[in-house]
PDB file of N, CA and C in Angstrom:
ATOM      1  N   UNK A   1     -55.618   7.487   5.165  1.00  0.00           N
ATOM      2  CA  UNK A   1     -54.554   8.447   5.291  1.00  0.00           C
ATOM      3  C   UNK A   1     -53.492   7.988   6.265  1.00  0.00           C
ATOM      4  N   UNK A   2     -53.782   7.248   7.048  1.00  0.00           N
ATOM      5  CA  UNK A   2     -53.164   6.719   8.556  1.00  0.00           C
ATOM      6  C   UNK A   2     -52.181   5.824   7.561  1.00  0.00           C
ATOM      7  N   UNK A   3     -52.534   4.820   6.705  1.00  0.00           N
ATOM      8  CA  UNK A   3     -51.856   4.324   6.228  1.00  0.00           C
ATOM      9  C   UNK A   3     -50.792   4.852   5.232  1.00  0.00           C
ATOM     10  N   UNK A   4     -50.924   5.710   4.856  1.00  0.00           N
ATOM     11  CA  UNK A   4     -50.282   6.484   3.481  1.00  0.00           C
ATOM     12  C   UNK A   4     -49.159   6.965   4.581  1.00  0.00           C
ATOM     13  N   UNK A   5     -48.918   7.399   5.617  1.00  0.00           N
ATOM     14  CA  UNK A   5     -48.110   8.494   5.816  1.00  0.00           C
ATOM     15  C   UNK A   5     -47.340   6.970   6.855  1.00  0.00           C
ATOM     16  N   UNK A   6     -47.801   6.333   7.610  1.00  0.00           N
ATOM     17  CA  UNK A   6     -46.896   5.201   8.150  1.00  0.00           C
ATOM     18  C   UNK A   6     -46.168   4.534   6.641  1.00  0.00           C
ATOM     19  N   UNK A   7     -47.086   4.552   5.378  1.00  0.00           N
ATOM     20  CA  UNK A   7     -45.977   4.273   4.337  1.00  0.00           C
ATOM     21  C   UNK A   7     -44.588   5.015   4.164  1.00  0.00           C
ATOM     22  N   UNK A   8     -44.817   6.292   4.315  1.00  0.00           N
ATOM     23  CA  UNK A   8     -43.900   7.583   3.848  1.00  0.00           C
ATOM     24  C   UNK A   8     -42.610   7.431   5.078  1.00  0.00           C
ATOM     25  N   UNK A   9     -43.321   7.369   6.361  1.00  0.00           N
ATOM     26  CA  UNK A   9     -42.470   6.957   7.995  1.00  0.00           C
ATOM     27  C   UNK A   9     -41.657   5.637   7.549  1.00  0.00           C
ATOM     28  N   UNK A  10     -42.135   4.868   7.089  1.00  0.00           N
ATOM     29  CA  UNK A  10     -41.940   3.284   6.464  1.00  0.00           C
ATOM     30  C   UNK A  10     -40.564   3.544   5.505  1.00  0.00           C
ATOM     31  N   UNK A  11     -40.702   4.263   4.799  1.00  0.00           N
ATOM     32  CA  UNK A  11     -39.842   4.512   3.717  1.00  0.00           C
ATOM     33  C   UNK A  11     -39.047   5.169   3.862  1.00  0.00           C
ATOM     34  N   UNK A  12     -39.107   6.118   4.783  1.00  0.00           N
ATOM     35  CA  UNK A  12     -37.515   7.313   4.799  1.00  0.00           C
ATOM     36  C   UNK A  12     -36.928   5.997   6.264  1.00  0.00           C
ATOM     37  N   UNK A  13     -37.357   5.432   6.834  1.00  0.00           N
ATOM     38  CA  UNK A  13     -36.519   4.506   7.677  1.00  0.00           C
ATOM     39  C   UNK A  13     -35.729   3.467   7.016  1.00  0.00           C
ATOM     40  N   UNK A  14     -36.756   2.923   5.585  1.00  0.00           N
ATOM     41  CA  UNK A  14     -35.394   1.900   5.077  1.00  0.00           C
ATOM     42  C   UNK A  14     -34.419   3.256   3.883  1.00  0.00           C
ATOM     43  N   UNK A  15     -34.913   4.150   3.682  1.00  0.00           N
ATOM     44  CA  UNK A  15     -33.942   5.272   3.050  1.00  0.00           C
ATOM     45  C   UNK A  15     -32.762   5.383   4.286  1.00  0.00           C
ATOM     46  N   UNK A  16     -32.834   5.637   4.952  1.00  0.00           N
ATOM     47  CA  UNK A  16     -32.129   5.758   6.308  1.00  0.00           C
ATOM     48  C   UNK A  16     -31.209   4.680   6.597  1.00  0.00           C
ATOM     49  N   UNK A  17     -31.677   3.339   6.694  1.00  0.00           N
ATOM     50  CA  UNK A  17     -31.311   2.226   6.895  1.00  0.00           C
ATOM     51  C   UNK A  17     -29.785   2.107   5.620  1.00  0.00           C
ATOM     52  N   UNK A  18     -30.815   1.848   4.291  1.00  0.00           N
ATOM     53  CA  UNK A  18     -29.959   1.681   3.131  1.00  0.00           C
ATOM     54  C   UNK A  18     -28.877   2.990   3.297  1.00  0.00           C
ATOM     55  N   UNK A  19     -28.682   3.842   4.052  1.00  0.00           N
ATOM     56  CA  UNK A  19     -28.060   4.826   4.099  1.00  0.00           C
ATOM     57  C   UNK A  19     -26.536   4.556   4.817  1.00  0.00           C
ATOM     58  N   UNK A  20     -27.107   3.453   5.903  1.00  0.00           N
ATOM     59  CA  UNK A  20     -26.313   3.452   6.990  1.00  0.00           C
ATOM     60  C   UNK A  20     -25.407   2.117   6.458  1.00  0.00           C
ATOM     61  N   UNK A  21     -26.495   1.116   5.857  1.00  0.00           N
ATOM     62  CA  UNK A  21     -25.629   0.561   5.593  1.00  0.00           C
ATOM     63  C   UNK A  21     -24.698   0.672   4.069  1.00  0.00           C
ATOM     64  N   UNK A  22     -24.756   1.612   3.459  1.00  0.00           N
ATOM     65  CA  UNK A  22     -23.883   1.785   2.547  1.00  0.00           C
ATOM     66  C   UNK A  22     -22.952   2.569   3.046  1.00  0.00           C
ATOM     67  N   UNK A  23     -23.053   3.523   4.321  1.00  0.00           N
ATOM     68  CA  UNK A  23     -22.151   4.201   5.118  1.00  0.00           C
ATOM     69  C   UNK A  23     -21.135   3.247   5.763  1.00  0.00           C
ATOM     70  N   UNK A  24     -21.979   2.138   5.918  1.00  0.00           N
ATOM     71  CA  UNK A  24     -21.289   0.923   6.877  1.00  0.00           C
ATOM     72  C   UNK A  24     -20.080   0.031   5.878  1.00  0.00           C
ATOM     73  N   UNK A  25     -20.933   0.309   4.477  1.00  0.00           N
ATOM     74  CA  UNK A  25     -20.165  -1.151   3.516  1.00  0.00           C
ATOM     75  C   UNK A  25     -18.712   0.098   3.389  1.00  0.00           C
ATOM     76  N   UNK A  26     -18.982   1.427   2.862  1.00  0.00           N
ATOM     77  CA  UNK A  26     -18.250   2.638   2.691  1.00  0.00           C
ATOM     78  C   UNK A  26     -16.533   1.969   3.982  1.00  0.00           C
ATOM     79  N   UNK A  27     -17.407   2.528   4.838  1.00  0.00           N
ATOM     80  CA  UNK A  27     -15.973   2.238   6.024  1.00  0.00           C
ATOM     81  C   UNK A  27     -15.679   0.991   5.591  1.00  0.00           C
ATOM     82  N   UNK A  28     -16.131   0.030   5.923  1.00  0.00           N
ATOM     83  CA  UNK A  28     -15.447  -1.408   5.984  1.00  0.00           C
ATOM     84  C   UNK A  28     -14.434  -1.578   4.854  1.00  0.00           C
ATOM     85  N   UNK A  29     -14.370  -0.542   3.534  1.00  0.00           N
ATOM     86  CA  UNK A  29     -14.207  -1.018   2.549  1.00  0.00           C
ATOM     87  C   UNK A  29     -12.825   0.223   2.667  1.00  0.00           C
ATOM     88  N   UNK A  30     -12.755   1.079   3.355  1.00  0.00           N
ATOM     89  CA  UNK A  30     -12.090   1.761   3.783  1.00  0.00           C
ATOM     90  C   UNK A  30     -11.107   1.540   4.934  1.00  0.00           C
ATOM     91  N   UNK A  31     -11.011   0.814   5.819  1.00  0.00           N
ATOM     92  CA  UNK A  31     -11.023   0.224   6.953  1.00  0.00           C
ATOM     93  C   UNK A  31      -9.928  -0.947   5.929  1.00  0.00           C
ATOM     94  N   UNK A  32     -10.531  -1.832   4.701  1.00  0.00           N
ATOM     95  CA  UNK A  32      -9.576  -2.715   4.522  1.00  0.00           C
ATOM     96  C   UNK A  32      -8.735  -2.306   3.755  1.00  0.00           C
ATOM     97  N   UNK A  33      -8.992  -1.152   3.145  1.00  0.00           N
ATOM     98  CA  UNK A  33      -7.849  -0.440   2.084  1.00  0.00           C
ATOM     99  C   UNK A  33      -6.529  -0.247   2.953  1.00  0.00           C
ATOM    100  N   UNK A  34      -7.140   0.603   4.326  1.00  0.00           N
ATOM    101  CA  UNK A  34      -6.150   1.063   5.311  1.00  0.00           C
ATOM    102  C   UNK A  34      -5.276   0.117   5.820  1.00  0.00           C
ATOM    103  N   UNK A  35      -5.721  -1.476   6.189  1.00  0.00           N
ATOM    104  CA  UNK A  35      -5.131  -2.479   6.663  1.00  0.00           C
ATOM    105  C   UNK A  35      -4.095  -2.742   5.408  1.00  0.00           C
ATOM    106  N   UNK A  36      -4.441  -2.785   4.141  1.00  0.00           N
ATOM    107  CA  UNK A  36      -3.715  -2.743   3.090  1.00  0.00           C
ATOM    108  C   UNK A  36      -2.376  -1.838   2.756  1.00  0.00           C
ATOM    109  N   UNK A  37      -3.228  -1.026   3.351  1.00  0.00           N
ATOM    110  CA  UNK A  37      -1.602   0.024   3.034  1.00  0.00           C
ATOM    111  C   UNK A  37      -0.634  -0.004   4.670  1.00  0.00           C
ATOM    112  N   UNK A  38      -1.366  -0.281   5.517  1.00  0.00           N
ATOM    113  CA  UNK A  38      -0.500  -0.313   6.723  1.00  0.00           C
ATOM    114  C   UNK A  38       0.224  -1.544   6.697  1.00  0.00           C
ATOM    115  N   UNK A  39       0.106  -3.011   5.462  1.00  0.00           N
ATOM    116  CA  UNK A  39       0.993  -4.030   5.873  1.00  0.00           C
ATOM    117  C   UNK A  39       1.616  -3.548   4.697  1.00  0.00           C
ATOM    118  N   UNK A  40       1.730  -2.949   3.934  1.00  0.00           N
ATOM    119  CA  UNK A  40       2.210  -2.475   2.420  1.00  0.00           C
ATOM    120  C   UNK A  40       3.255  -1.320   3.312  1.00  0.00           C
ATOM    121  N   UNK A  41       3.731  -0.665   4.274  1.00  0.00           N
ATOM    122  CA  UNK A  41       4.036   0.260   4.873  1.00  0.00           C
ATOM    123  C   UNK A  41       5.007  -0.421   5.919  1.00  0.00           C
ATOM    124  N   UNK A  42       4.532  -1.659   6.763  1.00  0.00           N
ATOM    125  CA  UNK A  42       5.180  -2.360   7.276  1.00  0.00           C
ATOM    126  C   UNK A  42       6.035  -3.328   6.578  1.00  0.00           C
ATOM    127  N   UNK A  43       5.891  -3.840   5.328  1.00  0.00           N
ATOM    128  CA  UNK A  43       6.767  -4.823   4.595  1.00  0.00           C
ATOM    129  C   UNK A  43       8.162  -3.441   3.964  1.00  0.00           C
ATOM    130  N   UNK A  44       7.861  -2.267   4.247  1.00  0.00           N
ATOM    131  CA  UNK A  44       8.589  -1.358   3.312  1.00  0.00           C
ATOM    132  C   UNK A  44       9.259  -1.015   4.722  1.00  0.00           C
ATOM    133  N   UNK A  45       8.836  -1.015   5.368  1.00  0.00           N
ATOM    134  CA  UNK A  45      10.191  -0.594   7.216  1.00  0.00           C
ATOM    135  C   UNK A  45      10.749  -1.584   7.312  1.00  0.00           C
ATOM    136  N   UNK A  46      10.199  -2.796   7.262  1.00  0.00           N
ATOM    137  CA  UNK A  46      11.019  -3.958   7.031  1.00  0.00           C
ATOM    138  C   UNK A  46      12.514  -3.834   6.185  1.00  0.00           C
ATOM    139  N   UNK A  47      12.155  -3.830   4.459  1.00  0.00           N
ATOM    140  CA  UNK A  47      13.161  -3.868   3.656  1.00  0.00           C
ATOM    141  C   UNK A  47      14.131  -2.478   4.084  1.00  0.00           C
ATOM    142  N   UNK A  48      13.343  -1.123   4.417  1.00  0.00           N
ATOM    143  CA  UNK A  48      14.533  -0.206   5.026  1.00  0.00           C
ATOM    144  C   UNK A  48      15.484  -0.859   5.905  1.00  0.00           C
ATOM    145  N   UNK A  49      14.613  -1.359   7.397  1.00  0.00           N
ATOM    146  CA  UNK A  49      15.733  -1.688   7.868  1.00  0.00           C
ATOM    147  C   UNK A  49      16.654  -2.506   7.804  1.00  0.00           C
ATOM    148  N   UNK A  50      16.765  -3.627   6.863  1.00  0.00           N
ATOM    149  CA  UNK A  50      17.732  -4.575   6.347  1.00  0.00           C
ATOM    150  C   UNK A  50      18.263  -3.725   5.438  1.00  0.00           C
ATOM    151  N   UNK A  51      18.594  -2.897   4.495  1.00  0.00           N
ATOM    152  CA  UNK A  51      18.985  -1.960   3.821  1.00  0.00           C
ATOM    153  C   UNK A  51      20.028  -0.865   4.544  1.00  0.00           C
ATOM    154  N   UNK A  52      19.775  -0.379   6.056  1.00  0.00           N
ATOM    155  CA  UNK A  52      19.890   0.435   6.413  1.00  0.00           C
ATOM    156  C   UNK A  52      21.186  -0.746   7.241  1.00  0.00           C
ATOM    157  N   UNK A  53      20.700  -1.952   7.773  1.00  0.00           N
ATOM    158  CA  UNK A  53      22.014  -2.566   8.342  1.00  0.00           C
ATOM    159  C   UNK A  53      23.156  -3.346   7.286  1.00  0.00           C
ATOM    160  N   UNK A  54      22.379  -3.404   6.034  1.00  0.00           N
ATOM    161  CA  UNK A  54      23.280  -3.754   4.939  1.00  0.00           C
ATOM    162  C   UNK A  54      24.663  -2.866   4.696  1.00  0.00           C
ATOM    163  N   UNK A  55      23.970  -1.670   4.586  1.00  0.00           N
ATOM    164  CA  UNK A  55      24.888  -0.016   4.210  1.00  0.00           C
ATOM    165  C   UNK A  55      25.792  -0.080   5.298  1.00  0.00           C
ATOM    166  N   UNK A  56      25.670  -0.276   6.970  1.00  0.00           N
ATOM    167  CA  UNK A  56      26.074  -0.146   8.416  1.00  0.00           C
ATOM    168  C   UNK A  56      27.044  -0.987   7.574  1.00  0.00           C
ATOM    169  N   UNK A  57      26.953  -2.103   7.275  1.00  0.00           N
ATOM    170  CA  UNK A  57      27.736  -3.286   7.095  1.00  0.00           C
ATOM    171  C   UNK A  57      28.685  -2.892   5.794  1.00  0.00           C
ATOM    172  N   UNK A  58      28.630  -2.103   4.739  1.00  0.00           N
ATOM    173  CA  UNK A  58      29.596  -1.750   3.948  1.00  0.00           C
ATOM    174  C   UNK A  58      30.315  -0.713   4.190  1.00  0.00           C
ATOM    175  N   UNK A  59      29.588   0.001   5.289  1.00  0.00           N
ATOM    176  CA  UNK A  59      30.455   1.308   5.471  1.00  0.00           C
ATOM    177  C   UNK A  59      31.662   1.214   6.407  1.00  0.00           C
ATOM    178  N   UNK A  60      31.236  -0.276   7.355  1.00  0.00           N
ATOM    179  CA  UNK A  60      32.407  -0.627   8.387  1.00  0.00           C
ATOM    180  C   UNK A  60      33.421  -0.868   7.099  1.00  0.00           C
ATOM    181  N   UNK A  61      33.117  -1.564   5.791  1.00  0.00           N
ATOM    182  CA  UNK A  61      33.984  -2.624   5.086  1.00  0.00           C
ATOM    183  C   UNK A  61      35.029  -0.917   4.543  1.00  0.00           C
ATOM    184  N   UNK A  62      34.373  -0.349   3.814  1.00  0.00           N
ATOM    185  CA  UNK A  62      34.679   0.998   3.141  1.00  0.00           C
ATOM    186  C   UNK A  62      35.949   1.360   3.849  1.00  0.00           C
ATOM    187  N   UNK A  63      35.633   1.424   5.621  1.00  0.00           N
ATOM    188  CA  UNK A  63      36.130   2.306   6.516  1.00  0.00           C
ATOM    189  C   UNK A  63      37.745   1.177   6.486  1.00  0.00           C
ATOM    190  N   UNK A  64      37.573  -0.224   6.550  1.00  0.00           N
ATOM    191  CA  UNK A  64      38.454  -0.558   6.205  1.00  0.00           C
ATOM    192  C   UNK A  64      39.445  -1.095   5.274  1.00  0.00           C
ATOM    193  N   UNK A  65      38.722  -0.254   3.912  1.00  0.00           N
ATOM    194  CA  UNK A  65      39.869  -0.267   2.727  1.00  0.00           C
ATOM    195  C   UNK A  65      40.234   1.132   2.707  1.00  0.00           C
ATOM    196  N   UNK A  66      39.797   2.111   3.173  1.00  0.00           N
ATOM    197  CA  UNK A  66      40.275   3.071   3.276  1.00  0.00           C
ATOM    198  C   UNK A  66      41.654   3.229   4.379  1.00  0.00           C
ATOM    199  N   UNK A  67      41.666   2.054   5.434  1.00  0.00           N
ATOM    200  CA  UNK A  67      43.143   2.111   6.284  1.00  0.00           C
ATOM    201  C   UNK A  67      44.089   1.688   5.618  1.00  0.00           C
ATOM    202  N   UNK A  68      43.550   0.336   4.354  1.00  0.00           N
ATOM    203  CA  UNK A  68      44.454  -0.292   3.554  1.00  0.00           C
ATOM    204  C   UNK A  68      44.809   0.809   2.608  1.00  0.00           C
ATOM    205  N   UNK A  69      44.281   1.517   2.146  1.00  0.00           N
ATOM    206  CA  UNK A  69      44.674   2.297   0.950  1.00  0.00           C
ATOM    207  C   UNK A  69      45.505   3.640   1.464  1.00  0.00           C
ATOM    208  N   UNK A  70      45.422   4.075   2.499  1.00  0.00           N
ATOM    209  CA  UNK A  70      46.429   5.019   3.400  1.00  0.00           C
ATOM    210  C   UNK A  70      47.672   3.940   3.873  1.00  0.00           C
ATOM    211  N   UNK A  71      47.196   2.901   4.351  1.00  0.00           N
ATOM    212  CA  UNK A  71      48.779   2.349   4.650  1.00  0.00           C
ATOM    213  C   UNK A  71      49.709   2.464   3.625  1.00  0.00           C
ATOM    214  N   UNK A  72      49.171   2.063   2.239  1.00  0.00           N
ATOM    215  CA  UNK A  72      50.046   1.219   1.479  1.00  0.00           C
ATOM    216  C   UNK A  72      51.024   2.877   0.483  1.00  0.00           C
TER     217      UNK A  72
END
């Protein structure tokens, strides 16, 4: 009987185990999704802000065809 129930103790520890580490593979696999979308998030602030100094840069140009087009 001693043996039967250190089987049962035996078994909910690797139940436990296999638990933790599928909890473990779970995050990691979560963990790299997140790294994924945070450089997927950073390449996209990137292209804003070249976008955002592109526009800076046509709106100076805008501002000065609009003096040409009042002068003339």
């Amino acid at each position: 009987m001693a043996s039967r129930s250190t089987n049962t103790q035996t078994g909910m520890g690797t139940s436990r185990q296999s638990m933790a580490t599928s909890g473990s593979a779970v995050k990691a696999r979560q963990l790299a999704q997140l790294h994924s979308q945070l450089a997927q998030l950073s390449a996209n602030l990137a292209d804003t802000e070249n976008l955002l100094r592109m526009t800076s840069v046509q709106a100076e140009c805008m501002r000065g065809l609009g003096s040409w087009h009042g002068g003339l």
